[in-house]
PDB file of N, CA and C in Angstrom:
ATOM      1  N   UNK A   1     -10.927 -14.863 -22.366  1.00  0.00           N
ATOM      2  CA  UNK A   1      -9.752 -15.662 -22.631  1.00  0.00           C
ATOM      3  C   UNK A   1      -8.544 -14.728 -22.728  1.00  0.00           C
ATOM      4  N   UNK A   2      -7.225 -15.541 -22.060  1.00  0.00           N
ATOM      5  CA  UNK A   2      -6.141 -14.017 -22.076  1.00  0.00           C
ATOM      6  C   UNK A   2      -5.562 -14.483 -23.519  1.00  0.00           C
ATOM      7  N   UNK A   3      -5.088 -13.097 -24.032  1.00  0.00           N
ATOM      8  CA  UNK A   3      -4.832 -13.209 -25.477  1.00  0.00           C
ATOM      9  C   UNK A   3      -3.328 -13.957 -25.331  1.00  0.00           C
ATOM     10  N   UNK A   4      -2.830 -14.664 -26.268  1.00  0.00           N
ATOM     11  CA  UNK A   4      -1.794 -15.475 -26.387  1.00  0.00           C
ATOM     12  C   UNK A   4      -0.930 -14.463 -25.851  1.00  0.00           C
ATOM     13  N   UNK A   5      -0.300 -13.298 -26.512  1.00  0.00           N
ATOM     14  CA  UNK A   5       0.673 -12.133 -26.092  1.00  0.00           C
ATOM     15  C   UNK A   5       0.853 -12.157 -25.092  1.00  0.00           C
ATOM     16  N   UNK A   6       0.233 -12.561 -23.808  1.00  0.00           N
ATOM     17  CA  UNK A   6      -0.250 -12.429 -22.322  1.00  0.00           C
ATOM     18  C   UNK A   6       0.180 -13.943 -22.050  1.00  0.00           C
ATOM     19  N   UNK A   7       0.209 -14.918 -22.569  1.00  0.00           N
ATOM     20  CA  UNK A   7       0.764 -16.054 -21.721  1.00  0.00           C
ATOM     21  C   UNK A   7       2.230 -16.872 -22.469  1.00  0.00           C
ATOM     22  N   UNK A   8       3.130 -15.808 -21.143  1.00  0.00           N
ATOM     23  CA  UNK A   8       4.127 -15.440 -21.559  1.00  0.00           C
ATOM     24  C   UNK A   8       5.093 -16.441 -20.398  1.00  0.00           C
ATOM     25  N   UNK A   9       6.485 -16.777 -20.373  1.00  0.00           N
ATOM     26  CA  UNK A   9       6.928 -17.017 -18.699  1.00  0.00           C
ATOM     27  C   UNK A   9       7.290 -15.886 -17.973  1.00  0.00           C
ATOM     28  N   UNK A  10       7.482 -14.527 -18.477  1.00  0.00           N
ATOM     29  CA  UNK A  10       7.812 -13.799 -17.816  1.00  0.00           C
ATOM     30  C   UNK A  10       6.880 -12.871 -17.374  1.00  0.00           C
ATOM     31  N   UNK A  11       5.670 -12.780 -18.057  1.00  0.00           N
ATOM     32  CA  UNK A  11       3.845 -12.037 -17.771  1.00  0.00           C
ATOM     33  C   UNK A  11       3.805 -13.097 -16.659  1.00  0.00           C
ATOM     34  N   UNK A  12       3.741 -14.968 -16.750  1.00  0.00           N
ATOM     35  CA  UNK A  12       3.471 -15.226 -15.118  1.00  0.00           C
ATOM     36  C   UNK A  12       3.820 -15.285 -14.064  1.00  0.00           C
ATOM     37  N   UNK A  13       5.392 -14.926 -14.294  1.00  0.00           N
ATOM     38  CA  UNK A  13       6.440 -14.497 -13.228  1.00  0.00           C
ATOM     39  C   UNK A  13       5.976 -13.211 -12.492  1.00  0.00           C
ATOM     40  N   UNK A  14       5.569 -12.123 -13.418  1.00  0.00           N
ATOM     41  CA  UNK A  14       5.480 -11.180 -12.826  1.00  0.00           C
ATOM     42  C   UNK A  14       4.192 -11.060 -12.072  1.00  0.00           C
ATOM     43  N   UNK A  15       2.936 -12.067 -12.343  1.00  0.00           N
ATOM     44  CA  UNK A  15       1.921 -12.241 -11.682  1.00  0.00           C
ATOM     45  C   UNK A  15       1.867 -12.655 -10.254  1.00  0.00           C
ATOM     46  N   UNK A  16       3.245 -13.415 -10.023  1.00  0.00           N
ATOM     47  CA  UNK A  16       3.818 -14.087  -8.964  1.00  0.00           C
ATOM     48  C   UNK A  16       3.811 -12.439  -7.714  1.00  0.00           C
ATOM     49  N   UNK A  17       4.922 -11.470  -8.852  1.00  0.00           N
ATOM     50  CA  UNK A  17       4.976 -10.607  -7.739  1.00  0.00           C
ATOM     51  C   UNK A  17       4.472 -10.384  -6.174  1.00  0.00           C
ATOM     52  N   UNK A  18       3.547  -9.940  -6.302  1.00  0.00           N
ATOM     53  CA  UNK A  18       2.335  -9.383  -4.903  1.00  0.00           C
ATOM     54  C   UNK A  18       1.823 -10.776  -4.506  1.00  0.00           C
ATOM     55  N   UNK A  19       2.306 -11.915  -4.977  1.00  0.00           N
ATOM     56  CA  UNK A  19       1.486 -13.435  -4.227  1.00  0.00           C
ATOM     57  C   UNK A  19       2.239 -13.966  -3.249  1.00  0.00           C
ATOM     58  N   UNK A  20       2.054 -14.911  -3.422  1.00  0.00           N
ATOM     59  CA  UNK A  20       2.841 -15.894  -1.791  1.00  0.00           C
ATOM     60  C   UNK A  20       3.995 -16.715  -2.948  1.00  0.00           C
ATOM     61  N   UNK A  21       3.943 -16.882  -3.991  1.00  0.00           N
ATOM     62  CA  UNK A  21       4.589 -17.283  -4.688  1.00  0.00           C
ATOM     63  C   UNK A  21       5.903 -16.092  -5.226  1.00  0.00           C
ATOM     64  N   UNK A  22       5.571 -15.051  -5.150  1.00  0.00           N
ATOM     65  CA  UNK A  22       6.842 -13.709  -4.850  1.00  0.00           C
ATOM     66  C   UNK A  22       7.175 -13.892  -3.764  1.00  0.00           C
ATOM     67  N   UNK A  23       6.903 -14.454  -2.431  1.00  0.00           N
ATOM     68  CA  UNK A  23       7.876 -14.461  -1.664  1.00  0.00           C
ATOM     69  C   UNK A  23       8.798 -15.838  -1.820  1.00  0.00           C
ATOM     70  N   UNK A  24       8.500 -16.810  -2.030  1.00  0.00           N
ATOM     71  CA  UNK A  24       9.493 -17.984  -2.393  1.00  0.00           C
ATOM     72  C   UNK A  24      10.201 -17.566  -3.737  1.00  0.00           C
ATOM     73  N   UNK A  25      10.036 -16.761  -4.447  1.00  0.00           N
ATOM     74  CA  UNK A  25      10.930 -16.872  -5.602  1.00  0.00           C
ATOM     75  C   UNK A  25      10.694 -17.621  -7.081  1.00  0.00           C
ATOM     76  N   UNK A  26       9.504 -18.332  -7.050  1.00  0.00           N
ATOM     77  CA  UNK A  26       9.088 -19.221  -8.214  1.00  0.00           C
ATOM     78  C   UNK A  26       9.333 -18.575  -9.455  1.00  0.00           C
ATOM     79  N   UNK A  27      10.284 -19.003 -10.241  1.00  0.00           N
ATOM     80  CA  UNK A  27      10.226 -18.440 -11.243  1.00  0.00           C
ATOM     81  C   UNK A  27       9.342 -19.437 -12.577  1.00  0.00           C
ATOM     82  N   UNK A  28       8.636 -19.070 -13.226  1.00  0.00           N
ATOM     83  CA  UNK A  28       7.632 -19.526 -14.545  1.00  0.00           C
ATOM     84  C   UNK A  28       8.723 -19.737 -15.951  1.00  0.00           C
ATOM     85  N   UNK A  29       8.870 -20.918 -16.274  1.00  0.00           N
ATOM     86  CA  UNK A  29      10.267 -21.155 -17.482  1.00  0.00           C
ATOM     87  C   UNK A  29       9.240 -21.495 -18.621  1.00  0.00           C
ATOM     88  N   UNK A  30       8.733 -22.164 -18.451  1.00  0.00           N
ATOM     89  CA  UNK A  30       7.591 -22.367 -19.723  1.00  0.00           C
ATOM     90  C   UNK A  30       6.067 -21.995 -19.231  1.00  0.00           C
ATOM     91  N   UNK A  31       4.818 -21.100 -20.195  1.00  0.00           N
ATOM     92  CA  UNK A  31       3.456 -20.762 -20.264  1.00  0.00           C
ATOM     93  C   UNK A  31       3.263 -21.273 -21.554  1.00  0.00           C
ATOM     94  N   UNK A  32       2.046 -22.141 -21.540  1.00  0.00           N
ATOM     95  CA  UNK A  32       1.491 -22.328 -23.204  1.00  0.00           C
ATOM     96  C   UNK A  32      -0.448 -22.496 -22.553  1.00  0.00           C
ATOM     97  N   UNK A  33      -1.755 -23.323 -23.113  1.00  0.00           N
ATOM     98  CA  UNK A  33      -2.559 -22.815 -23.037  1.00  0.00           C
ATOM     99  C   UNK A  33      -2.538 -24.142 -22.513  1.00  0.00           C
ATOM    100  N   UNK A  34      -1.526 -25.089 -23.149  1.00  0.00           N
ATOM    101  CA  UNK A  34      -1.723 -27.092 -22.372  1.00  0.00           C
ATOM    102  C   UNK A  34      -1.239 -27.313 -21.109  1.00  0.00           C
ATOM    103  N   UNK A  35      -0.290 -26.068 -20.946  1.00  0.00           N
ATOM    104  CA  UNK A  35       0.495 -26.720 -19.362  1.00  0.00           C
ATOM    105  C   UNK A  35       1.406 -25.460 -19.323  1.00  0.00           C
ATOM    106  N   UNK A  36       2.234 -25.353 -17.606  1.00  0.00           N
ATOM    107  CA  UNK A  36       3.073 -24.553 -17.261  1.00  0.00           C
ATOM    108  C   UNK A  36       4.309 -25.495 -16.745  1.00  0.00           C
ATOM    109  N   UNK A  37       5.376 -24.604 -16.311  1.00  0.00           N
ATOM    110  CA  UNK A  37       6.472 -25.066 -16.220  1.00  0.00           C
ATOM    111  C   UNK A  37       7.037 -24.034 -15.292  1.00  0.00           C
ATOM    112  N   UNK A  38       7.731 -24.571 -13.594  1.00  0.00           N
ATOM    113  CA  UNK A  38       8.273 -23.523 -12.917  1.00  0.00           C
ATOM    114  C   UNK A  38       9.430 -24.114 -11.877  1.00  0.00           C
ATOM    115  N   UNK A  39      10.210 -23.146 -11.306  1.00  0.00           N
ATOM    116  CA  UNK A  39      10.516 -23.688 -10.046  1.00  0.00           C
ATOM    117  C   UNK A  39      10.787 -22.584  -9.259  1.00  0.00           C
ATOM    118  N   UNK A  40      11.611 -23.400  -7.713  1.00  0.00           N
ATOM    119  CA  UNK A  40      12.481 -22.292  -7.066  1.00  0.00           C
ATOM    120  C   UNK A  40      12.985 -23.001  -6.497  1.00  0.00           C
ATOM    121  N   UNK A  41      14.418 -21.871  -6.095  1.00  0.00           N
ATOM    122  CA  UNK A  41      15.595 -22.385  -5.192  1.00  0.00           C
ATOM    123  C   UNK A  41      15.138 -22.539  -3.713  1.00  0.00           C
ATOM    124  N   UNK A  42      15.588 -23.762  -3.096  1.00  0.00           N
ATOM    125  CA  UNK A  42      14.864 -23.848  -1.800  1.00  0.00           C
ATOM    126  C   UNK A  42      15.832 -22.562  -0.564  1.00  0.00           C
ATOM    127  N   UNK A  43      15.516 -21.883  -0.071  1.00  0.00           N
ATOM    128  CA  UNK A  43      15.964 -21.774   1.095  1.00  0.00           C
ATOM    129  C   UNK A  43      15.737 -21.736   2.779  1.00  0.00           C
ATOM    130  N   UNK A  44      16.523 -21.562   3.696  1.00  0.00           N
ATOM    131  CA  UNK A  44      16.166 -21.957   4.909  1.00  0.00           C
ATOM    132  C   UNK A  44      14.962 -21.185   5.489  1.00  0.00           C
ATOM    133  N   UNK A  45      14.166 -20.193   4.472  1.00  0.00           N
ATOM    134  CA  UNK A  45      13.018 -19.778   5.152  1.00  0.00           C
ATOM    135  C   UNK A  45      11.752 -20.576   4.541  1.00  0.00           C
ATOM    136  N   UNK A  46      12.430 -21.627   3.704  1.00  0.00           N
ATOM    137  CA  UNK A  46      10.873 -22.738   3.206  1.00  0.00           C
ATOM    138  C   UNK A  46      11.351 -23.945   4.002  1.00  0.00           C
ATOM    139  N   UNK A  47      12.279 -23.874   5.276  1.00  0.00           N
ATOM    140  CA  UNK A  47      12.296 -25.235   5.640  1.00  0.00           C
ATOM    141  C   UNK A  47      11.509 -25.536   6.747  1.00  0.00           C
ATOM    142  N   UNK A  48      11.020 -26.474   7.347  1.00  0.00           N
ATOM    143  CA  UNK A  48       9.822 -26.372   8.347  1.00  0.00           C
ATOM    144  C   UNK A  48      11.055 -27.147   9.581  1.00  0.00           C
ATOM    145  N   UNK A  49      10.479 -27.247  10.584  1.00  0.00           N
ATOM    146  CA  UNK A  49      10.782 -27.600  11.746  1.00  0.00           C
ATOM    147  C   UNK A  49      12.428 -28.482  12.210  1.00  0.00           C
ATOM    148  N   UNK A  50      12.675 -29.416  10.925  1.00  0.00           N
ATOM    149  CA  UNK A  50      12.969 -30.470  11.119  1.00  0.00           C
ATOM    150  C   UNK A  50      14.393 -30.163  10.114  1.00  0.00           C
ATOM    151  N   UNK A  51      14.737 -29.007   9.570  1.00  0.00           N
ATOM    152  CA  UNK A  51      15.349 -28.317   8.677  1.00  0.00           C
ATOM    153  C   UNK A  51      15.531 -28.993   7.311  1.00  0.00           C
ATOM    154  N   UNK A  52      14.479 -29.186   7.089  1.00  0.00           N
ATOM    155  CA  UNK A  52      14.164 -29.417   5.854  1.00  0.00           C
ATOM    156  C   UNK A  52      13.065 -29.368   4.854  1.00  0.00           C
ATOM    157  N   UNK A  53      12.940 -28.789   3.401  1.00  0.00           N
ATOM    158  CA  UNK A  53      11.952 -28.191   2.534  1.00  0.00           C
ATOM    159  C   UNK A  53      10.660 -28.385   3.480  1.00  0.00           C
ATOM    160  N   UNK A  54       9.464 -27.485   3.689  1.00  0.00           N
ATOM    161  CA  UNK A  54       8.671 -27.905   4.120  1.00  0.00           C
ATOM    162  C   UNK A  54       7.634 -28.328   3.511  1.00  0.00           C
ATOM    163  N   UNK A  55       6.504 -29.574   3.542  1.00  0.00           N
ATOM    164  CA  UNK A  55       5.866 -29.518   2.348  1.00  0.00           C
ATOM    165  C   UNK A  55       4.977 -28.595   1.577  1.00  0.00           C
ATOM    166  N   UNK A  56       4.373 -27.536   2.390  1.00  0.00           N
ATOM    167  CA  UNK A  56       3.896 -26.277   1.989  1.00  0.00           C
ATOM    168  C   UNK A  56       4.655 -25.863   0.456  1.00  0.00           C
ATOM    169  N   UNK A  57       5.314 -26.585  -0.079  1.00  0.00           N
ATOM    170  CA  UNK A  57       6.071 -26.234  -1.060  1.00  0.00           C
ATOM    171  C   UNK A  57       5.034 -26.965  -2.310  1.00  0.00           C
ATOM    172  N   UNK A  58       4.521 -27.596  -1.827  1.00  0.00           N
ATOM    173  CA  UNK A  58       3.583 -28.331  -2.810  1.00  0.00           C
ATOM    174  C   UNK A  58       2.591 -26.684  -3.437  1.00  0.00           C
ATOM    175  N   UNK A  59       2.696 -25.514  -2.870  1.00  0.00           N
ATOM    176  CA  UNK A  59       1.864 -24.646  -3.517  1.00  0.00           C
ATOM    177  C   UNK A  59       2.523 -24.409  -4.671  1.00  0.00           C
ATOM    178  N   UNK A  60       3.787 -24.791  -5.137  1.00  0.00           N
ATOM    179  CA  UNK A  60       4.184 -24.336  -6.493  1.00  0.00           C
ATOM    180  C   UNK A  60       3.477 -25.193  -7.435  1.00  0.00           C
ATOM    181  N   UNK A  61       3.120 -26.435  -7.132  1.00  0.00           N
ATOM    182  CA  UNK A  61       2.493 -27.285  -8.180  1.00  0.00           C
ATOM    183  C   UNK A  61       1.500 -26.952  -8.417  1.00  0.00           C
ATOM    184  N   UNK A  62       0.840 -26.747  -7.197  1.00  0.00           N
ATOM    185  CA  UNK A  62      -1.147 -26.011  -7.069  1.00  0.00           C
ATOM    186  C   UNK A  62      -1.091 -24.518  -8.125  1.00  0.00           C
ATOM    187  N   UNK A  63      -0.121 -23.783  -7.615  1.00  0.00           N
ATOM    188  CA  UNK A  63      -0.093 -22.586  -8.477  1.00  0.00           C
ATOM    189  C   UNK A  63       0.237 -22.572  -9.891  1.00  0.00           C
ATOM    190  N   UNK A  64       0.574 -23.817 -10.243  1.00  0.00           N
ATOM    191  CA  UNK A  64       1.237 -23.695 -12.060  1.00  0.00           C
ATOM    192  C   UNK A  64       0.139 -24.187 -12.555  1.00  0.00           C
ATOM    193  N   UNK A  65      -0.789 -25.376 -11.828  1.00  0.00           N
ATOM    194  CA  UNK A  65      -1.747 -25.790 -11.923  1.00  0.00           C
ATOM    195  C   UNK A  65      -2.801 -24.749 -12.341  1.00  0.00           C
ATOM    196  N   UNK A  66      -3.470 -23.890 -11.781  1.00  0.00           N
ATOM    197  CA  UNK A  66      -4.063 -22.693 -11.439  1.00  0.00           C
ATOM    198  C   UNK A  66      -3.930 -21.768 -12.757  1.00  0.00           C
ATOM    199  N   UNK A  67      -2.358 -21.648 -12.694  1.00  0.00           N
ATOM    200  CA  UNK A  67      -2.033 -21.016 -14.054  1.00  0.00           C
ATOM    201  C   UNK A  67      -2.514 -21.549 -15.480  1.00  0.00           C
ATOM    202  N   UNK A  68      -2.146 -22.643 -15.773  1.00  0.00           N
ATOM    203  CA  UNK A  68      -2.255 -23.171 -16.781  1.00  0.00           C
ATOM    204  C   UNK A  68      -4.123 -23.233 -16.957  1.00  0.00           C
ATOM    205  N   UNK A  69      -5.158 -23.468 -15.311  1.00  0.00           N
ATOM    206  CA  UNK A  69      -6.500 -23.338 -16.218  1.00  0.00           C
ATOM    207  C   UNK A  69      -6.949 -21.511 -16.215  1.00  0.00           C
ATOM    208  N   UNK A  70      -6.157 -20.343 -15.765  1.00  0.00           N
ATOM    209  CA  UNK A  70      -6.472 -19.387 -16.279  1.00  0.00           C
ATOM    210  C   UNK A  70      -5.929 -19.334 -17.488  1.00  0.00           C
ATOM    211  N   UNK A  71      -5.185 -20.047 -18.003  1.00  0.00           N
ATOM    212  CA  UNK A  71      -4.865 -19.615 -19.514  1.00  0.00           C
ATOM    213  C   UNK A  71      -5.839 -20.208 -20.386  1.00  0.00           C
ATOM    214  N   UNK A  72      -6.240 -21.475 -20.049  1.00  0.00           N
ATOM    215  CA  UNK A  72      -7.278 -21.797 -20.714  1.00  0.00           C
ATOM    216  C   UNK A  72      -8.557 -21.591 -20.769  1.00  0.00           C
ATOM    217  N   UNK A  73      -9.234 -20.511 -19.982  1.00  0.00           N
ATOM    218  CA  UNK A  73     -10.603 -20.288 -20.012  1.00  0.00           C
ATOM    219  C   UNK A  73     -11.214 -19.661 -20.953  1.00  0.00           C
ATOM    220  N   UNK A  74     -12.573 -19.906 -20.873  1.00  0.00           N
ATOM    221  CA  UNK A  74     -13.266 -19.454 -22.105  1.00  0.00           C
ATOM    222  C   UNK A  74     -13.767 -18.025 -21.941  1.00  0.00           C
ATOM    223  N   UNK A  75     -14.141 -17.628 -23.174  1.00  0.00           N
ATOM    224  CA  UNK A  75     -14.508 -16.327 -22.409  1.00  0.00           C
ATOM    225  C   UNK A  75     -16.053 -16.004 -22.126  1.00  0.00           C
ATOM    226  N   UNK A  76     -16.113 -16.050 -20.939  1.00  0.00           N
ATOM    227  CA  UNK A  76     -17.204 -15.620 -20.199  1.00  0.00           C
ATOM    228  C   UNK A  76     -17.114 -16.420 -18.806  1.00  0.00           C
ATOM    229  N   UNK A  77     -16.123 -17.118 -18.750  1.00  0.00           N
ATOM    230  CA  UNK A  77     -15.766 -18.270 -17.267  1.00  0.00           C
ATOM    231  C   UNK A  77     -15.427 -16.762 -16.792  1.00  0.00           C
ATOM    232  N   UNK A  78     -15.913 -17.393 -15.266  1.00  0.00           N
ATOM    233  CA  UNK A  78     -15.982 -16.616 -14.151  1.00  0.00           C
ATOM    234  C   UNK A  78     -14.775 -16.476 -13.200  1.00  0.00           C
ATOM    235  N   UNK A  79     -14.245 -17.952 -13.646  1.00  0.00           N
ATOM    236  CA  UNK A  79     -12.850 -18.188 -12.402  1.00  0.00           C
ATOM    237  C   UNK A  79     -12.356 -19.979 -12.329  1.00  0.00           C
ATOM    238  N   UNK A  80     -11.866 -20.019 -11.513  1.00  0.00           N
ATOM    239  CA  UNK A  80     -11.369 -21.582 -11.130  1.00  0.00           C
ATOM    240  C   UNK A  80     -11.538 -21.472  -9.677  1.00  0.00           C
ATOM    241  N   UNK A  81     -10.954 -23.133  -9.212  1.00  0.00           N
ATOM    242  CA  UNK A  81     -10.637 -22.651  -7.992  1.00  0.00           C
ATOM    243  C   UNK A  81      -9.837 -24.838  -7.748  1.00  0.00           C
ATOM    244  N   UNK A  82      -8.964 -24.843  -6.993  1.00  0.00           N
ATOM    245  CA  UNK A  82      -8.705 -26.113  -6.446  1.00  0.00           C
ATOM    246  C   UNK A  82     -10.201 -26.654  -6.227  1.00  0.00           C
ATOM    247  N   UNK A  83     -10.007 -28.222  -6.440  1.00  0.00           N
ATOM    248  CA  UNK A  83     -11.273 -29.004  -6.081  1.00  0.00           C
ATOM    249  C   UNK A  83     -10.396 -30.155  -5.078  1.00  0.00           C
ATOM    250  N   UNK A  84      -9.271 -30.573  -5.770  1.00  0.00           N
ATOM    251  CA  UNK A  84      -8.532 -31.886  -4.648  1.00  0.00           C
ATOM    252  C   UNK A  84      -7.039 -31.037  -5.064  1.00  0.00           C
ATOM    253  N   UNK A  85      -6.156 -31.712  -4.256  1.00  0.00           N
ATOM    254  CA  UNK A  85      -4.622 -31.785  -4.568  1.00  0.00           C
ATOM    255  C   UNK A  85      -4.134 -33.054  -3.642  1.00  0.00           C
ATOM    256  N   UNK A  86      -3.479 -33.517  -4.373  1.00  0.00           N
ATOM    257  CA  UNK A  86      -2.883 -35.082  -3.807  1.00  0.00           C
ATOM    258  C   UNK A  86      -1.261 -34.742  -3.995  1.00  0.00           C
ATOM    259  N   UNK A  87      -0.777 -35.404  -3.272  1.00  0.00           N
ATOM    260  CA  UNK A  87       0.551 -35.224  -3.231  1.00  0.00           C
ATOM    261  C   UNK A  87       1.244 -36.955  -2.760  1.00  0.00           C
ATOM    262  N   UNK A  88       2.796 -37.171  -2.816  1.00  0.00           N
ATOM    263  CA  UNK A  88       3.677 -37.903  -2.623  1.00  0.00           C
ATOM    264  C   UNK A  88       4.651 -37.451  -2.765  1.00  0.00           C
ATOM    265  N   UNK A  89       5.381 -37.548  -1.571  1.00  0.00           N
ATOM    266  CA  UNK A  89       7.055 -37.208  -1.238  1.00  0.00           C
ATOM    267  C   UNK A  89       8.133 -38.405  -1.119  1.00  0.00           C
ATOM    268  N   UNK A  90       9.086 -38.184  -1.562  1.00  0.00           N
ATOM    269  CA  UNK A  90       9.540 -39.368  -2.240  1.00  0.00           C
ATOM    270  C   UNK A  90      11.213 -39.240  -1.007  1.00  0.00           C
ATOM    271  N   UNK A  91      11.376 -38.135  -0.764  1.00  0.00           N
ATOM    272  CA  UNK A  91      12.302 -37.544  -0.089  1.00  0.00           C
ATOM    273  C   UNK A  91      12.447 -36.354   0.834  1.00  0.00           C
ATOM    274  N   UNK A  92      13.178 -36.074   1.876  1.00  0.00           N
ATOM    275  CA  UNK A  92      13.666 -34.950   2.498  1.00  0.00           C
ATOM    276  C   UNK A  92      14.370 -33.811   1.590  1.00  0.00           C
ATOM    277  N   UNK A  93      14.258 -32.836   1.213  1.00  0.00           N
ATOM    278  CA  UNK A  93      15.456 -31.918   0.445  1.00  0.00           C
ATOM    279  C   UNK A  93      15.952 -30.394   1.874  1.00  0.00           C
ATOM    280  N   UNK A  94      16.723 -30.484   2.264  1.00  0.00           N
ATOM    281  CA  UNK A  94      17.361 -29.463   2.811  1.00  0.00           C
ATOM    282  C   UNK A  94      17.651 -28.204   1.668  1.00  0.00           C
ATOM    283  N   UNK A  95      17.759 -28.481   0.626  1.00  0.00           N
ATOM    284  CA  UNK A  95      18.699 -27.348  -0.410  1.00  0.00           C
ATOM    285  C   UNK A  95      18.233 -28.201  -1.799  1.00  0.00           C
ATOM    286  N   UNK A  96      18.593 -26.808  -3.165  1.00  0.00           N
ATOM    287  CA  UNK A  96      18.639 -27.586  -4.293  1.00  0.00           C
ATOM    288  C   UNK A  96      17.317 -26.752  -4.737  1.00  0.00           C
ATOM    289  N   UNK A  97      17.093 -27.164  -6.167  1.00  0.00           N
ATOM    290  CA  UNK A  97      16.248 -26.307  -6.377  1.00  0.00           C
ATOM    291  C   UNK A  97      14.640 -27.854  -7.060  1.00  0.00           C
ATOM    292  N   UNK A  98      13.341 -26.734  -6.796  1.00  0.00           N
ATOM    293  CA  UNK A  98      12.212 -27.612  -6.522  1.00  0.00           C
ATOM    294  C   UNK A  98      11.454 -26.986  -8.456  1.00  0.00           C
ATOM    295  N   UNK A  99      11.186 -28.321  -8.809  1.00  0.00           N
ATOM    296  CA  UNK A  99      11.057 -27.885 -10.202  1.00  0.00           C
ATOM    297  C   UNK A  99       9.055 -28.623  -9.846  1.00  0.00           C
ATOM    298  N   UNK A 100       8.721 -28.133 -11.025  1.00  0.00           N
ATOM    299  CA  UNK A 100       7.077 -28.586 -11.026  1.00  0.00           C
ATOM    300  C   UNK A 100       6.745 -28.647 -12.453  1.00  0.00           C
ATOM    301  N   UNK A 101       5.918 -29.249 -13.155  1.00  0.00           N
ATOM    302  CA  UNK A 101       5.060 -28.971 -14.289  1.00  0.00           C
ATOM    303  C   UNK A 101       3.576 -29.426 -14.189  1.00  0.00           C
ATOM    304  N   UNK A 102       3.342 -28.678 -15.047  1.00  0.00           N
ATOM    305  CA  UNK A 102       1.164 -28.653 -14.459  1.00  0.00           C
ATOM    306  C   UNK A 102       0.892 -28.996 -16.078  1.00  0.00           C
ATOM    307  N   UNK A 103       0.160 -29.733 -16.451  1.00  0.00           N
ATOM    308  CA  UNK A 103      -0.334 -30.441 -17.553  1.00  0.00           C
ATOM    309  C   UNK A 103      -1.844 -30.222 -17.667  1.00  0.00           C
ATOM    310  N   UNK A 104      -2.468 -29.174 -18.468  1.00  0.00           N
ATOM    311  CA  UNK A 104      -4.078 -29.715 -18.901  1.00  0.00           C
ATOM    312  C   UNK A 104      -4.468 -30.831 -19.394  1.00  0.00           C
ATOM    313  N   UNK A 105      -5.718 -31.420 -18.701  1.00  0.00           N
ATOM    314  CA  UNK A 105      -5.427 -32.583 -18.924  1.00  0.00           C
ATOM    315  C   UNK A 105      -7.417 -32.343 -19.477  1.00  0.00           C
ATOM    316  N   UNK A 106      -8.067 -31.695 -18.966  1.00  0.00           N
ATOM    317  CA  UNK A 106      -9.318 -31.604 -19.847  1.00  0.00           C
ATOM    318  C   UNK A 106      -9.732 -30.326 -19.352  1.00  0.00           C
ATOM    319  N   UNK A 107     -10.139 -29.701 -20.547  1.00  0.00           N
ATOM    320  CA  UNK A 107     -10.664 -28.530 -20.631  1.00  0.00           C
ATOM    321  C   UNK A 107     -11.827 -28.371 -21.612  1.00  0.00           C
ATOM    322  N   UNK A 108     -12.845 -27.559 -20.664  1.00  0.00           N
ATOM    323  CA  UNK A 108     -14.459 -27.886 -20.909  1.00  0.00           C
ATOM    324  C   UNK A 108     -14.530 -26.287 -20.817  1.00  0.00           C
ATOM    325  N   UNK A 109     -16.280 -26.020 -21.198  1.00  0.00           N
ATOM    326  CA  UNK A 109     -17.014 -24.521 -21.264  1.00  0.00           C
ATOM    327  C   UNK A 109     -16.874 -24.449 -19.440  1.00  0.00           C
ATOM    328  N   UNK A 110     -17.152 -25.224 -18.536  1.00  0.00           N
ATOM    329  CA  UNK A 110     -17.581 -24.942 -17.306  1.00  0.00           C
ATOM    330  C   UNK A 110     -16.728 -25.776 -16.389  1.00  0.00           C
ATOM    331  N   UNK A 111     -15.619 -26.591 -16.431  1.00  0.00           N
ATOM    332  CA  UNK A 111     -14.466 -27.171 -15.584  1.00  0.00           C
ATOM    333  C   UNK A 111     -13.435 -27.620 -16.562  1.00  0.00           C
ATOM    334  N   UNK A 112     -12.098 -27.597 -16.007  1.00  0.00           N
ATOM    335  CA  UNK A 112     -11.052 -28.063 -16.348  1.00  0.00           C
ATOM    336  C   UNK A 112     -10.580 -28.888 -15.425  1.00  0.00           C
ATOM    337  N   UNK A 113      -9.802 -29.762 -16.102  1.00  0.00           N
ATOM    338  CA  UNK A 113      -8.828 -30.676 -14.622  1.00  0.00           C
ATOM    339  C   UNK A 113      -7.117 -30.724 -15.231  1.00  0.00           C
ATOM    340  N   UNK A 114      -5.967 -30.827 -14.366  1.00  0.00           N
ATOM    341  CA  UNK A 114      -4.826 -30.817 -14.733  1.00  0.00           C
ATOM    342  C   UNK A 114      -4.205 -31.610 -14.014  1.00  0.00           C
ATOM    343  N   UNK A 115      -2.600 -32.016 -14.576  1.00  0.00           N
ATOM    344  CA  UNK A 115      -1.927 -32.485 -13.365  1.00  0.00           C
ATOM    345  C   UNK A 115      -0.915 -31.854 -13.214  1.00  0.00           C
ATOM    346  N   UNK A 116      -0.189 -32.084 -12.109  1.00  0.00           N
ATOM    347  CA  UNK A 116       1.750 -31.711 -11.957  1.00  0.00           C
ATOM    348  C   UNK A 116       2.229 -32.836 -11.504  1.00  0.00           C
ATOM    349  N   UNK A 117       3.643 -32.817 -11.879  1.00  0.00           N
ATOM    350  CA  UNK A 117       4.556 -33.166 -11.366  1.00  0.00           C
ATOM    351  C   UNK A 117       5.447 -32.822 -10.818  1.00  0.00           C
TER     352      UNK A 117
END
């Protein structure tokens, strides 16, 4: 289990570094052990074809998601991993910035499940 000291917003920012999530910019505003909290500013290298956000952007939700069940594991869990991700787009965004929050929603010795928004 990571010690509280360690789930920090700026310890998961910097985890971001070396990921695919350092190259978009996601910055982590809230870490606790129930849920995360993040975003990023969109720009024209996350827009897909049609010049606008592409949905590949949905990895910020998957990733806060992710975050929030490494904060919660027990100790001797091995790992996580995605099982589903569902999504709904409500709009086009060209620009503006893309916010997410990931919610534990059950946490067990051997699976967790969460949501985002």
């Amino acid at each position: 289990m990571l010690p509280d000291s360690e789930i920090t917003p700026e310890a998961f920012t910097r985890r971001r570094e070396a990921a695919l999530l350092g190259s978009i910019n996601m910055v982590v505003t809230r870490a606790s052990r129930d849920g995360f909290e993040g975003h990023f500013d969109i720009q024209r290298n996350h827009h897909g074809p049609n010049a606008f956000l592409h949905a590949g952007a949905l990895v910020l939700a998957d990733w806060l998601c992710g975050y929030a069940a490494a904060a919660s594991l027990k100790d001797g869990a091995t790992g996580f991993r995605t099982i589903e991700l569902k999504s709904s787009f409500f709009a086009a965004a060209p620009e503006g910035r893309i916010f997410a929050k990931a919610t534990s929603v059950h946490i067990a010795v051997t699976h967790s499940s969460g949501t985002a928004n």
